[in-house]
PDB file of N, CA and C in Angstrom:
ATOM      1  N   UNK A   1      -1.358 105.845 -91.886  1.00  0.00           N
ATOM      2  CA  UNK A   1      -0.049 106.361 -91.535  1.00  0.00           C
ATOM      3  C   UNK A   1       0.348 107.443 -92.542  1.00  0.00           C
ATOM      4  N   UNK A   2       0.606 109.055 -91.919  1.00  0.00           N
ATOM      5  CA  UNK A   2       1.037 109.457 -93.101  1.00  0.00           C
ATOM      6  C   UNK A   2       2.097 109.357 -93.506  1.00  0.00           C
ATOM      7  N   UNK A   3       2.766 109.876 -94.746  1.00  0.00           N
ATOM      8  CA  UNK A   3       4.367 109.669 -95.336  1.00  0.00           C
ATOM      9  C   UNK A   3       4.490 111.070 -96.116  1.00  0.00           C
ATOM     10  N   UNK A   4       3.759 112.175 -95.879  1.00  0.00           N
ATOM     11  CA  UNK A   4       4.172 113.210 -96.585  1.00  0.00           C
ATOM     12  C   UNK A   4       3.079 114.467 -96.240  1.00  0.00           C
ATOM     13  N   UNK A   5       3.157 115.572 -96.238  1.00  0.00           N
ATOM     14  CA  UNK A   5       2.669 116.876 -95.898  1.00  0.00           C
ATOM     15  C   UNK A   5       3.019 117.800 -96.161  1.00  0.00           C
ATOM     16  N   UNK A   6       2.161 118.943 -96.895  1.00  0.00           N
ATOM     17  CA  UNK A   6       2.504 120.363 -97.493  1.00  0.00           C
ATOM     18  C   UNK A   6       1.584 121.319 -96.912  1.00  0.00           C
ATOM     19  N   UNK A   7       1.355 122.527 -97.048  1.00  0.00           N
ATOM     20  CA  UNK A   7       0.190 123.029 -96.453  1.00  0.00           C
ATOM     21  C   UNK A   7      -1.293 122.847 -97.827  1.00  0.00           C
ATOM     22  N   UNK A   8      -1.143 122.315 -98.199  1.00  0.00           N
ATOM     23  CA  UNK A   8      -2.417 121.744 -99.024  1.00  0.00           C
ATOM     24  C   UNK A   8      -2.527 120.376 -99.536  1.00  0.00           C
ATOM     25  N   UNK A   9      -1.907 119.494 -99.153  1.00  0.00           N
ATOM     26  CA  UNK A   9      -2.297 118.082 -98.973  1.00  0.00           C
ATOM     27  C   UNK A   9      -1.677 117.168 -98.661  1.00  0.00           C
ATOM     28  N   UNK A  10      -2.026 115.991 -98.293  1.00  0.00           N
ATOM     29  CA  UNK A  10      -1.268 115.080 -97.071  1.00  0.00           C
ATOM     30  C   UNK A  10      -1.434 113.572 -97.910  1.00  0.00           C
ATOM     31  N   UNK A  11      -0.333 112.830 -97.658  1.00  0.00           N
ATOM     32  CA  UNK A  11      -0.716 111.631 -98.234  1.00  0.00           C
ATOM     33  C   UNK A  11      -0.586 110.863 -97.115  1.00  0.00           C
ATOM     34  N   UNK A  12      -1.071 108.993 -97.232  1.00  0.00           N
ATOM     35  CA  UNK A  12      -1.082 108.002 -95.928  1.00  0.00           C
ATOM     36  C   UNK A  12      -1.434 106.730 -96.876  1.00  0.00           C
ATOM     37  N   UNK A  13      -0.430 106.287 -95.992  1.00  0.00           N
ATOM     38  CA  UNK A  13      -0.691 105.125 -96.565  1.00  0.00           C
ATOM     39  C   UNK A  13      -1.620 103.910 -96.039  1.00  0.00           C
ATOM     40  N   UNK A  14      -2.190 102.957 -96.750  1.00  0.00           N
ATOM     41  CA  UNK A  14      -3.289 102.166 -95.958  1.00  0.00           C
ATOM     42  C   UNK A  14      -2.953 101.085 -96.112  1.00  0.00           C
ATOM     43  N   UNK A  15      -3.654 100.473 -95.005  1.00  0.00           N
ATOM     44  CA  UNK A  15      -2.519  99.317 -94.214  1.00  0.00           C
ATOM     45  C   UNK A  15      -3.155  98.348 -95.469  1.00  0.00           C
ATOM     46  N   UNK A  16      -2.848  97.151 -95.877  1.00  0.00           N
ATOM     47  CA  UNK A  16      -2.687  96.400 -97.458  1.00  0.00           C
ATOM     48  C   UNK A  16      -1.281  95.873 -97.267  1.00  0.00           C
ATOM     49  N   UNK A  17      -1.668  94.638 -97.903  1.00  0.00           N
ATOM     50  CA  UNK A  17      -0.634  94.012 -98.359  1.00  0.00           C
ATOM     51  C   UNK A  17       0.092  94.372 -99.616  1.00  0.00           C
ATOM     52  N   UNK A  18      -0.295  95.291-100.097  1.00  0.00           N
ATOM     53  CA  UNK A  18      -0.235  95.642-101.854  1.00  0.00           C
ATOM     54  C   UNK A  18       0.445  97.456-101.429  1.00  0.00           C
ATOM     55  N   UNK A  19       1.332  98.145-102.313  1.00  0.00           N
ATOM     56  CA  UNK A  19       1.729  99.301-101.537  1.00  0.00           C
ATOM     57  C   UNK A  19       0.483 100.106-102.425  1.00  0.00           C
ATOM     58  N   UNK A  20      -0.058 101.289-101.350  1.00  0.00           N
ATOM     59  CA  UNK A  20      -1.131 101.659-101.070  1.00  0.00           C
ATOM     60  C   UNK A  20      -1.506 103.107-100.901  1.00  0.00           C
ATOM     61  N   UNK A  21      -1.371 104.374-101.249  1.00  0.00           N
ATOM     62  CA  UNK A  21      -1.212 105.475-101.023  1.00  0.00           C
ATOM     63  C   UNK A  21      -2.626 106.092-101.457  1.00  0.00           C
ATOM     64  N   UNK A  22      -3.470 107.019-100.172  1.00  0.00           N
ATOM     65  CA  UNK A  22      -4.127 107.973-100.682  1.00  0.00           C
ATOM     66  C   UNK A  22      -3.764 109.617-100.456  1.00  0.00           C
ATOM     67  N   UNK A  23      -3.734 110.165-101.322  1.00  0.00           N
ATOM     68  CA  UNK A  23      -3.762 111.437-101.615  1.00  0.00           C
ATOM     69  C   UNK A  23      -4.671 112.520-101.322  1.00  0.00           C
ATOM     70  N   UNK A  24      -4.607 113.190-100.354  1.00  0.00           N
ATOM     71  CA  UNK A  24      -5.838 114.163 -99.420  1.00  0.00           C
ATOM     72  C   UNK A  24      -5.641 115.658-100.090  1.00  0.00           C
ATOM     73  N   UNK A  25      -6.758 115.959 -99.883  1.00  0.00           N
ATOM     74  CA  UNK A  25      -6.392 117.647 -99.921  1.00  0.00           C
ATOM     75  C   UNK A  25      -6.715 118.214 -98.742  1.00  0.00           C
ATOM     76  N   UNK A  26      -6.129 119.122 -97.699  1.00  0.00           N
ATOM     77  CA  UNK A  26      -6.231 119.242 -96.386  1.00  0.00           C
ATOM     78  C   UNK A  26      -7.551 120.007 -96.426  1.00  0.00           C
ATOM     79  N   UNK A  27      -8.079 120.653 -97.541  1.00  0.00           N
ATOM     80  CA  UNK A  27      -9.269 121.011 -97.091  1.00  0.00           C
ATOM     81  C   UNK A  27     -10.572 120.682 -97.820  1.00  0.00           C
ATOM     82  N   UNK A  28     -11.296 119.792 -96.891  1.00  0.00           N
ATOM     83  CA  UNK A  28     -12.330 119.275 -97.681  1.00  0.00           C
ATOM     84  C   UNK A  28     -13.127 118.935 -98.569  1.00  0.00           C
ATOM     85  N   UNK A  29     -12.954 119.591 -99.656  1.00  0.00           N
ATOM     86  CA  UNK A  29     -13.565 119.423-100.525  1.00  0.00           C
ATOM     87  C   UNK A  29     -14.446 118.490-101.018  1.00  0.00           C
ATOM     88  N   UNK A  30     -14.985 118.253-101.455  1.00  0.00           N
ATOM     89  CA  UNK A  30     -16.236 117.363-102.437  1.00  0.00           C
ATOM     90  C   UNK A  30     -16.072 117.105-102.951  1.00  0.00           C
ATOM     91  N   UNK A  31     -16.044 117.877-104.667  1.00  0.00           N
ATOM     92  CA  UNK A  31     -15.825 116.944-105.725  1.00  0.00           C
ATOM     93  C   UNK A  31     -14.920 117.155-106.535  1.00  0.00           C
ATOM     94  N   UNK A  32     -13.897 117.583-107.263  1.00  0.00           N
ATOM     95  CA  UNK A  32     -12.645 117.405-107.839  1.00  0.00           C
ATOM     96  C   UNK A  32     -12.653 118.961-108.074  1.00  0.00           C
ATOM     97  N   UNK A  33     -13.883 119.213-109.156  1.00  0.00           N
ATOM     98  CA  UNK A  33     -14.553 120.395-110.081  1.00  0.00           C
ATOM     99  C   UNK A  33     -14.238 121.541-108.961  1.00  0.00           C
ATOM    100  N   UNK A  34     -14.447 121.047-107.385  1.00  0.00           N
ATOM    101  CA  UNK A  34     -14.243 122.212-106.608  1.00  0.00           C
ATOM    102  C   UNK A  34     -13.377 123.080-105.970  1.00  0.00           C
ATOM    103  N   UNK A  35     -12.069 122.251-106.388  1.00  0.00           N
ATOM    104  CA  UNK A  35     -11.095 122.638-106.345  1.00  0.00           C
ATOM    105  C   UNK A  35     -10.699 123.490-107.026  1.00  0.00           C
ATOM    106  N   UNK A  36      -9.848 124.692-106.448  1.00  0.00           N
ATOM    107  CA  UNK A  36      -9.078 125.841-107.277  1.00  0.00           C
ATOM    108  C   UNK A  36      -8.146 125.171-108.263  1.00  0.00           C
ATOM    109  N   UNK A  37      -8.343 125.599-109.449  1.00  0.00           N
ATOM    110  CA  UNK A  37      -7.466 124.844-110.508  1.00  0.00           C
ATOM    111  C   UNK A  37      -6.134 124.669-110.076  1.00  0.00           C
ATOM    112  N   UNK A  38      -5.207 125.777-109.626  1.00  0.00           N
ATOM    113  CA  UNK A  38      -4.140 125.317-109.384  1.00  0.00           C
ATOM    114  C   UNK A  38      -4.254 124.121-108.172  1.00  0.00           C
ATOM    115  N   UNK A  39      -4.730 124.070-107.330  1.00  0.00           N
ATOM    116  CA  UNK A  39      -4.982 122.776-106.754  1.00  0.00           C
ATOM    117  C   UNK A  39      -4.784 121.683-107.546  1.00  0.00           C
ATOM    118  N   UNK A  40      -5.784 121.814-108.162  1.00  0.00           N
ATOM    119  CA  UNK A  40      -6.396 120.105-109.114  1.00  0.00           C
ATOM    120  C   UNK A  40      -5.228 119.979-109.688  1.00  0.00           C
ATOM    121  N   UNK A  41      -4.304 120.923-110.038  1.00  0.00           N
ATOM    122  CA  UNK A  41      -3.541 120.697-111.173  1.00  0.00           C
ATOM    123  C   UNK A  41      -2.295 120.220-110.195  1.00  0.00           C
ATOM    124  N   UNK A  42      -1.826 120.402-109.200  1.00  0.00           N
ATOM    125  CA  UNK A  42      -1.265 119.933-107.934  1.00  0.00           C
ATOM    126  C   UNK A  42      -1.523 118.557-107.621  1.00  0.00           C
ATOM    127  N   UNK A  43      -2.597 118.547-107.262  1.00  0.00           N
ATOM    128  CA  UNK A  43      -3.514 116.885-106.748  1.00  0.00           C
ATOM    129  C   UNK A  43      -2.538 116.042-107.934  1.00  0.00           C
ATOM    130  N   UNK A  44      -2.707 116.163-109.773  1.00  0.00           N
ATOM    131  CA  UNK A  44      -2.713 115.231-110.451  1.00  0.00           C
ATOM    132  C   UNK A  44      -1.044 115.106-110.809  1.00  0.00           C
ATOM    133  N   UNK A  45      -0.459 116.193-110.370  1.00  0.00           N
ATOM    134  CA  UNK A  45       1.302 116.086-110.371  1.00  0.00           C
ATOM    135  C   UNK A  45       1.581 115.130-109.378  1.00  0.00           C
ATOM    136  N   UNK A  46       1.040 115.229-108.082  1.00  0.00           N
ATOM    137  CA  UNK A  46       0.938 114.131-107.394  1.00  0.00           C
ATOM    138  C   UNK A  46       1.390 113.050-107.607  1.00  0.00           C
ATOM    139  N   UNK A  47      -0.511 112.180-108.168  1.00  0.00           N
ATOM    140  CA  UNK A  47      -0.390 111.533-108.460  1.00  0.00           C
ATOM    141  C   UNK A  47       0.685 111.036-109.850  1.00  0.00           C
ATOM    142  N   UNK A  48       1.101 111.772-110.523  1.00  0.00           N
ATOM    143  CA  UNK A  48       1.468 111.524-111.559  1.00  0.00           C
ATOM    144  C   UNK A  48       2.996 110.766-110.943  1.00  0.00           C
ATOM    145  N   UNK A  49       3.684 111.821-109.898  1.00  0.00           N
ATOM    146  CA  UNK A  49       4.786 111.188-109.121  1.00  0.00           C
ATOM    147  C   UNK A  49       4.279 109.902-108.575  1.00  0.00           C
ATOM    148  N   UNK A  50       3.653 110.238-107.905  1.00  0.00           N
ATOM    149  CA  UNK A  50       3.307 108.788-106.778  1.00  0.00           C
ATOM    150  C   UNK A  50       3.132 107.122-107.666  1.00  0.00           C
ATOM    151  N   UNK A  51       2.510 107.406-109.500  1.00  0.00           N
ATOM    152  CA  UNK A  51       2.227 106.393-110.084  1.00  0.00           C
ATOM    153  C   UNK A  51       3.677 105.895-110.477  1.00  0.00           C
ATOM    154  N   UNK A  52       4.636 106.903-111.016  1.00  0.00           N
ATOM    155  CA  UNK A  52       5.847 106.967-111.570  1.00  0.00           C
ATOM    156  C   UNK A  52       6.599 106.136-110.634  1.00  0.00           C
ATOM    157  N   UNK A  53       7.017 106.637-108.941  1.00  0.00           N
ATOM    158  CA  UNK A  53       7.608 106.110-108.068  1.00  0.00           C
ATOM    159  C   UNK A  53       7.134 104.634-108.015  1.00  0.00           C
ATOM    160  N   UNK A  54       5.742 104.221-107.810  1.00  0.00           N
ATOM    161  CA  UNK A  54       5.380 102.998-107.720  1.00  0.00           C
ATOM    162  C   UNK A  54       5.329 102.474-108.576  1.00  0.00           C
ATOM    163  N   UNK A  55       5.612 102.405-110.102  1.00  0.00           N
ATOM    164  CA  UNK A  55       6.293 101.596-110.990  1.00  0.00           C
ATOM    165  C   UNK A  55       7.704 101.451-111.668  1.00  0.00           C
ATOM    166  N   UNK A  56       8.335 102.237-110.910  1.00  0.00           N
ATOM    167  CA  UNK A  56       9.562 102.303-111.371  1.00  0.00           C
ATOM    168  C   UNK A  56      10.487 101.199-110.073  1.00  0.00           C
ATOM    169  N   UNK A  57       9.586 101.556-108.933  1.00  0.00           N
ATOM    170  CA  UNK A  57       9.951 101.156-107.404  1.00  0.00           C
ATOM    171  C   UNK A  57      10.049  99.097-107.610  1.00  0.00           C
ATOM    172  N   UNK A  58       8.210  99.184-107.854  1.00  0.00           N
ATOM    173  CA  UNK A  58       7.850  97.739-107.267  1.00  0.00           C
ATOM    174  C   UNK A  58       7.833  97.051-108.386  1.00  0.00           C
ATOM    175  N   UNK A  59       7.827  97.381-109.923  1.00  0.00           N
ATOM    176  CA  UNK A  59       7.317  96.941-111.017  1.00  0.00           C
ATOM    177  C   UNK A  59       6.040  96.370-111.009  1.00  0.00           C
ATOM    178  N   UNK A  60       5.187  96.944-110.682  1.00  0.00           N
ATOM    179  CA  UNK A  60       3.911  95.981-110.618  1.00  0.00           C
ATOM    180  C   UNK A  60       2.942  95.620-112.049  1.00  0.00           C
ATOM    181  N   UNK A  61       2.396  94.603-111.718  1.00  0.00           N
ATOM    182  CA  UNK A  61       1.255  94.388-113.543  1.00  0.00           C
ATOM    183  C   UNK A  61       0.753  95.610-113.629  1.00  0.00           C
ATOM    184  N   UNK A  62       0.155  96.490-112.777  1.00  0.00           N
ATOM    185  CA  UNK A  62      -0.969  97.225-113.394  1.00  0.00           C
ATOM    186  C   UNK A  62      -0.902  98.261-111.693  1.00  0.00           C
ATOM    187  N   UNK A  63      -0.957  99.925-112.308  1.00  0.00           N
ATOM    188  CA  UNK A  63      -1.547 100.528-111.404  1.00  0.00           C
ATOM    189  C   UNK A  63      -2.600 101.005-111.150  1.00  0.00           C
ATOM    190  N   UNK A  64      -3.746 101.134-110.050  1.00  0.00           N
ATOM    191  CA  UNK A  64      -5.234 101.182-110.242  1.00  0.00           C
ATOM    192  C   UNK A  64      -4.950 102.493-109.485  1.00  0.00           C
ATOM    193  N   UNK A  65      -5.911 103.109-109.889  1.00  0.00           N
ATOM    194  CA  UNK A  65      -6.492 104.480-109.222  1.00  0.00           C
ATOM    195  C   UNK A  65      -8.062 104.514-108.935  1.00  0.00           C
ATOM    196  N   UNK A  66      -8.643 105.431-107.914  1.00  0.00           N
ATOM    197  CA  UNK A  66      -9.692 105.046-107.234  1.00  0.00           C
ATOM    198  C   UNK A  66      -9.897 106.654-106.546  1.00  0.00           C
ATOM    199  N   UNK A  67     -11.402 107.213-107.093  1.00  0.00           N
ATOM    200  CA  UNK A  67     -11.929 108.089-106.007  1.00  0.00           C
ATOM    201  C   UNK A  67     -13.024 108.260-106.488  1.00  0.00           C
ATOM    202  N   UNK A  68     -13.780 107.088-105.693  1.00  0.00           N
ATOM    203  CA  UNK A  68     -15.090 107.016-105.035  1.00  0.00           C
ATOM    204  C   UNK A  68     -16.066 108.237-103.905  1.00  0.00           C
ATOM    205  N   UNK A  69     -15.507 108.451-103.104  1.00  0.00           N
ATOM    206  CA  UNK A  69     -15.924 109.453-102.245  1.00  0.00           C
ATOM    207  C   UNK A  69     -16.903 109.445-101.732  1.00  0.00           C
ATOM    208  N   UNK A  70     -18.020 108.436-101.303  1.00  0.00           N
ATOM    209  CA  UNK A  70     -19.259 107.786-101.079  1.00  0.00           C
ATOM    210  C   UNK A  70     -18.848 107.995 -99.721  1.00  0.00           C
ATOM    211  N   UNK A  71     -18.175 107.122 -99.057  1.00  0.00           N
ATOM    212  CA  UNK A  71     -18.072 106.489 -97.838  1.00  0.00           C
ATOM    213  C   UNK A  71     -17.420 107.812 -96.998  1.00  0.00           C
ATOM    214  N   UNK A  72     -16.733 108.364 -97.973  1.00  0.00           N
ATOM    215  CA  UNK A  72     -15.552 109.601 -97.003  1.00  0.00           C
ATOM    216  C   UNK A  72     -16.030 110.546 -98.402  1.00  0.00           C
ATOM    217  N   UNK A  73     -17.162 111.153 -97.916  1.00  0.00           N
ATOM    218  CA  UNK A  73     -17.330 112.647 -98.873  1.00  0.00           C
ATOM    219  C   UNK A  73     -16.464 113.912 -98.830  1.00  0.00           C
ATOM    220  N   UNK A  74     -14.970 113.433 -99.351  1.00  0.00           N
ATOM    221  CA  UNK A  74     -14.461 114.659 -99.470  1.00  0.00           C
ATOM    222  C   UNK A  74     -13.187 114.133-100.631  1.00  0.00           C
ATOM    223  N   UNK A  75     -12.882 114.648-100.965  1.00  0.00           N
ATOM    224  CA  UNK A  75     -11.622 114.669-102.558  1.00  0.00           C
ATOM    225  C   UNK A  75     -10.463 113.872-101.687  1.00  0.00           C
ATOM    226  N   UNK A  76     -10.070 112.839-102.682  1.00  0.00           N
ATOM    227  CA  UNK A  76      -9.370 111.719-102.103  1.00  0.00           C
ATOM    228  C   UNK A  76      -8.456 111.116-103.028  1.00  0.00           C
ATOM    229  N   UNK A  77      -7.772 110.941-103.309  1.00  0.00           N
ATOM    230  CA  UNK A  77      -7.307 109.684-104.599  1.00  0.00           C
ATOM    231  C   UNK A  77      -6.166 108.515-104.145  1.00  0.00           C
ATOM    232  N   UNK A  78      -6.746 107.283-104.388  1.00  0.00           N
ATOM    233  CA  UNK A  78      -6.277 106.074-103.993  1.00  0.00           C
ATOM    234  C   UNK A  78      -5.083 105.769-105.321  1.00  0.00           C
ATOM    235  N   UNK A  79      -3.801 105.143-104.777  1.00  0.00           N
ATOM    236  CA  UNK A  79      -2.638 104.749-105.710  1.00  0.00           C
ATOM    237  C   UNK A  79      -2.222 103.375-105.402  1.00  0.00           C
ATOM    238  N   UNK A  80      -2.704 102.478-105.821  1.00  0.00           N
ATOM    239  CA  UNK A  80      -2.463 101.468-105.829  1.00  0.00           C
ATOM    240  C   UNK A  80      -1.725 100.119-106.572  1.00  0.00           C
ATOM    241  N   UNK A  81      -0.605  99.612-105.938  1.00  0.00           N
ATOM    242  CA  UNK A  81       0.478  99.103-107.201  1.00  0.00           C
ATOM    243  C   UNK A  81      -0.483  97.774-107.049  1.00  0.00           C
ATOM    244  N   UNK A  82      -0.625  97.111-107.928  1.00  0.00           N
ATOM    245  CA  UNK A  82      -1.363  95.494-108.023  1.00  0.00           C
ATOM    246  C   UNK A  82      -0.447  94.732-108.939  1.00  0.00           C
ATOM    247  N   UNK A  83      -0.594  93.576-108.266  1.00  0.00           N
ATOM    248  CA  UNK A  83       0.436  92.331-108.879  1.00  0.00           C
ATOM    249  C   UNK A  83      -0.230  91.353-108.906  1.00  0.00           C
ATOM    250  N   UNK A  84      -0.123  90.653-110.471  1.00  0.00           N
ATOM    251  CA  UNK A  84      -0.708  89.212-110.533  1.00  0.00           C
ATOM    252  C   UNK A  84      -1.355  87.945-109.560  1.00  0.00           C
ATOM    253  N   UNK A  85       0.101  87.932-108.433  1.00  0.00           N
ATOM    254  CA  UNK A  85      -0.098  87.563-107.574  1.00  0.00           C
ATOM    255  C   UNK A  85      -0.485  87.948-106.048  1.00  0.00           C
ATOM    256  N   UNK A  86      -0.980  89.213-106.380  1.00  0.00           N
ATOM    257  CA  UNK A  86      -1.662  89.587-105.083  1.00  0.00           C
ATOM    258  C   UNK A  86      -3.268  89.039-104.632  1.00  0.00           C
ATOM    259  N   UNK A  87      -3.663  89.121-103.669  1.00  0.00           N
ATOM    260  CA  UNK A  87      -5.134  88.359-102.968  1.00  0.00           C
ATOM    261  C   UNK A  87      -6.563  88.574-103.982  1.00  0.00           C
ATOM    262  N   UNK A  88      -6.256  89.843-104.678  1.00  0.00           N
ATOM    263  CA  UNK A  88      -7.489  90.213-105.322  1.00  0.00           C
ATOM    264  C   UNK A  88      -7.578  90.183-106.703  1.00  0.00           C
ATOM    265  N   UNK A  89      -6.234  90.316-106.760  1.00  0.00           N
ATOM    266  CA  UNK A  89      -6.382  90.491-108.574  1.00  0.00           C
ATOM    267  C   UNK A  89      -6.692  89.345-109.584  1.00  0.00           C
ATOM    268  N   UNK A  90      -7.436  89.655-110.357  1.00  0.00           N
ATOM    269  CA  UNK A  90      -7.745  91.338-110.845  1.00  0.00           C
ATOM    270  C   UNK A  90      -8.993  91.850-110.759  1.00  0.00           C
ATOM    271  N   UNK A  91      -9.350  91.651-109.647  1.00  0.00           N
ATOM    272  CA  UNK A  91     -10.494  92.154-108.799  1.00  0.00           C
ATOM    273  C   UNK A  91      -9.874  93.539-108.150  1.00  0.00           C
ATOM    274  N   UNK A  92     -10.923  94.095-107.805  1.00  0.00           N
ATOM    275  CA  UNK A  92     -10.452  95.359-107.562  1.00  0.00           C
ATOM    276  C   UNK A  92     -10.397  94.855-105.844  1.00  0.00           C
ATOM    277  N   UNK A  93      -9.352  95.784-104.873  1.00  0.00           N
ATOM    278  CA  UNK A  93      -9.057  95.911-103.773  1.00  0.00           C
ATOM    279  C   UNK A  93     -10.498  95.687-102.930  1.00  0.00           C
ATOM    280  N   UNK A  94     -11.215  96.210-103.304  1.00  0.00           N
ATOM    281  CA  UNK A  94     -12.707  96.263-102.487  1.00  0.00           C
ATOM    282  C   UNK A  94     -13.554  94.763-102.841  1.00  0.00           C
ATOM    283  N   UNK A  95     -12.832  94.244-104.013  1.00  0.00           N
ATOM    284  CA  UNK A  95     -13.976  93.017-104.254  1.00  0.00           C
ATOM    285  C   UNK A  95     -13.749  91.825-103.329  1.00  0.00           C
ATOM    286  N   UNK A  96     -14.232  90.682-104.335  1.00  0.00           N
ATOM    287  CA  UNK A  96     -14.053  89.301-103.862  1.00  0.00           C
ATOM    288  C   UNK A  96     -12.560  88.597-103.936  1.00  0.00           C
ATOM    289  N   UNK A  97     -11.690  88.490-102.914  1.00  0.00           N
ATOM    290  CA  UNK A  97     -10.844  88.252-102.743  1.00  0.00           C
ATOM    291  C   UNK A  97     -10.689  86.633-103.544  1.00  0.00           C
ATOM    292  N   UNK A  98      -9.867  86.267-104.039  1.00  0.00           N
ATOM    293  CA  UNK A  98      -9.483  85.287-104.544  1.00  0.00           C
ATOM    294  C   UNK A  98      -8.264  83.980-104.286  1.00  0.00           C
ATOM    295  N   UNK A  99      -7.165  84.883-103.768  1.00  0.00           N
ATOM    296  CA  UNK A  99      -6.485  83.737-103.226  1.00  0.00           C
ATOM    297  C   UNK A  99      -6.034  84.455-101.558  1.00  0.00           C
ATOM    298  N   UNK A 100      -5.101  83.766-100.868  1.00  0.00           N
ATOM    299  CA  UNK A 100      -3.957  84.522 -99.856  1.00  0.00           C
ATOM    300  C   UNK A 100      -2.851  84.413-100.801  1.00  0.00           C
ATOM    301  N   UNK A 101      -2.512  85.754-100.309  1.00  0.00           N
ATOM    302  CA  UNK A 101      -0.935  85.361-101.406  1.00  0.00           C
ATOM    303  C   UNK A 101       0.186  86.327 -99.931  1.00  0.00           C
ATOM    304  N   UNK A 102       1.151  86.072-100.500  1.00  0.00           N
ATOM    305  CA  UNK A 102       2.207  86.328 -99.763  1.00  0.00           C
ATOM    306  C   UNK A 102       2.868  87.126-100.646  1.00  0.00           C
ATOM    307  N   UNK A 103       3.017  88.337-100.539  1.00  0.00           N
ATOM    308  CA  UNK A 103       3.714  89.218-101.792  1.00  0.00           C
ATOM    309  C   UNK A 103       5.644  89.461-100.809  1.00  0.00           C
ATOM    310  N   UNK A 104       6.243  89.480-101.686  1.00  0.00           N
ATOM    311  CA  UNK A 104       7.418  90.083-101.686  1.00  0.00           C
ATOM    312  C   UNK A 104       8.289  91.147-102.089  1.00  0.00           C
ATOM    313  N   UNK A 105       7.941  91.942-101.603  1.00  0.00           N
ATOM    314  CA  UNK A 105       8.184  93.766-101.772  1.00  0.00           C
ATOM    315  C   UNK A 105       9.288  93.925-101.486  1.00  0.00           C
ATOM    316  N   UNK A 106      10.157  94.822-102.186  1.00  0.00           N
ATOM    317  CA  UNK A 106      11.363  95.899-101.724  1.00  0.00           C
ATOM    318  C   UNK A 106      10.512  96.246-100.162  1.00  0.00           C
ATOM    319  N   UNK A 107      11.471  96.857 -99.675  1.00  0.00           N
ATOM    320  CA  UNK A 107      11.439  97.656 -98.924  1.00  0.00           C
ATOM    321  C   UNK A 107      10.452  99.031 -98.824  1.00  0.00           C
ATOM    322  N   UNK A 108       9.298  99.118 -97.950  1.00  0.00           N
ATOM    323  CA  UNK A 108       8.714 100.084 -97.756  1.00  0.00           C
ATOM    324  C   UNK A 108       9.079 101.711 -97.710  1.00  0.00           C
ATOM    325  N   UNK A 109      10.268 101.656 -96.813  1.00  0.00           N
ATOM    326  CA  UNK A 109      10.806 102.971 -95.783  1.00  0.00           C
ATOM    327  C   UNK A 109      11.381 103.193 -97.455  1.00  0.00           C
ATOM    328  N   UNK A 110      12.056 102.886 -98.521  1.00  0.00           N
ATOM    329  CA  UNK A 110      12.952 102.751 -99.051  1.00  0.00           C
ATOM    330  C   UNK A 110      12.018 103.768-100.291  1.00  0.00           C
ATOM    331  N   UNK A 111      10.988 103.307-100.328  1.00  0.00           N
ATOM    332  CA  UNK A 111      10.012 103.701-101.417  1.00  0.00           C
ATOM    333  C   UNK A 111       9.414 104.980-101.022  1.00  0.00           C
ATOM    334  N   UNK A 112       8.849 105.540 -99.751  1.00  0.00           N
ATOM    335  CA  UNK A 112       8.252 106.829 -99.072  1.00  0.00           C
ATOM    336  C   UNK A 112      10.082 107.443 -99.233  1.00  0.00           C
ATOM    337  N   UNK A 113      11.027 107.300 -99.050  1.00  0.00           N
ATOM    338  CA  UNK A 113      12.200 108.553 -98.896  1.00  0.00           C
ATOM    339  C   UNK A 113      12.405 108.544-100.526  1.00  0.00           C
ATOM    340  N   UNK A 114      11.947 107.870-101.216  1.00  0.00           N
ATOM    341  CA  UNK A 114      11.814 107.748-103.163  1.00  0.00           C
ATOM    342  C   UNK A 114      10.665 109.321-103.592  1.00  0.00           C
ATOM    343  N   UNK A 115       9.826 108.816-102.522  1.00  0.00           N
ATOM    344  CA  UNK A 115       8.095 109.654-102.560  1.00  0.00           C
ATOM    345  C   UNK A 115       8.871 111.174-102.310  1.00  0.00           C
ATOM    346  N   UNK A 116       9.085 110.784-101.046  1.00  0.00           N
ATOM    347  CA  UNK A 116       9.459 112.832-100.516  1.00  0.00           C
ATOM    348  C   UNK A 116      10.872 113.396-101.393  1.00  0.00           C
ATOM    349  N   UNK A 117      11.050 112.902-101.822  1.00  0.00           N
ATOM    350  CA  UNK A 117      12.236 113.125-102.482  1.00  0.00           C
ATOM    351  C   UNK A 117      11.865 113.863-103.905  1.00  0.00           C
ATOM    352  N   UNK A 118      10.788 113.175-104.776  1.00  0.00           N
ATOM    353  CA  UNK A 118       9.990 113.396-105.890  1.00  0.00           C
ATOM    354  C   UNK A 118       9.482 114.587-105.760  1.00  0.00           C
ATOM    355  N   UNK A 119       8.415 114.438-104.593  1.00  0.00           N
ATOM    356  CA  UNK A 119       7.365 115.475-103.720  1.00  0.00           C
ATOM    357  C   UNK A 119       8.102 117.172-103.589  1.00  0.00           C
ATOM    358  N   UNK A 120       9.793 116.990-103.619  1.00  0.00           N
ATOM    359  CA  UNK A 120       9.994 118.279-102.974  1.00  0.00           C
ATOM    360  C   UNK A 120      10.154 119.223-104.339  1.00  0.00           C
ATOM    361  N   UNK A 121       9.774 119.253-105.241  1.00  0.00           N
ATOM    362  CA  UNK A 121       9.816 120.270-106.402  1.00  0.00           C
ATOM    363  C   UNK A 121       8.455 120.280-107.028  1.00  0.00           C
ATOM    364  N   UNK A 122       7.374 120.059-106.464  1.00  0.00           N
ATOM    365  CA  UNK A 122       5.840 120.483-106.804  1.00  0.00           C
ATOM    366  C   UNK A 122       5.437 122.074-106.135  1.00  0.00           C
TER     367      UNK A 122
END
């Protein structure tokens, strides 16, 4: 689902019980290095908002970041809030799941109008 769009990159969120954001660059790229610097330097303001919003938002233990690019060969970055009591931790999202947990979040809608709000002075 996305929650945000510029003419050079798009974010979406992935469906998770845990709040979940990856960060696209609309044009393909490969590997980070290939990006026009002002890009890259864009991509990591980004994230830098997106980590800020999601700990200021959800308070979570720990935020993980993630870009693998194996599976989806193109420049990507995963934002992920993790909580003690979420299914995996402190396993990473992709591992061996450990419990069911039932998390209790603020409000979603509440946190993306937090995001575009951040988003509009990059």
């Amino acid at each position: 689902m996305p929650i945000y769009e510029d003419n050079e990159i798009y974010i979406e969120k992935e469906k998770s019980e845990i709040p979940w954001l990856k960060i696209f660059t609309k044009e393909p790229y490969k590997e980070l290095g290939d990006l026009p610097k002002e890009l890259r330097t864009k991509l990591w303001n980004v994230y830098d908002i997106l980590e800020y919003e999601m700990k200021s938002y959800y308070n979570p233990k720990k935020i993980n970041m993630a870009s693998f690019a194996n599976m989806l060969p193109r420049v990507h970055i995963h934002v992920m809030a993790r909580f003690q009591e979420d299914s995996y931790f402190p396993n990473p999202m992709w591992g061996e799941k450990l419990r069911d947990a039932k998390l209790e979040l603020p409000d979603e809608n509440e946190f993306f109008k937090r995001v575009k709000e951040a988003l509009k002075n990059i």
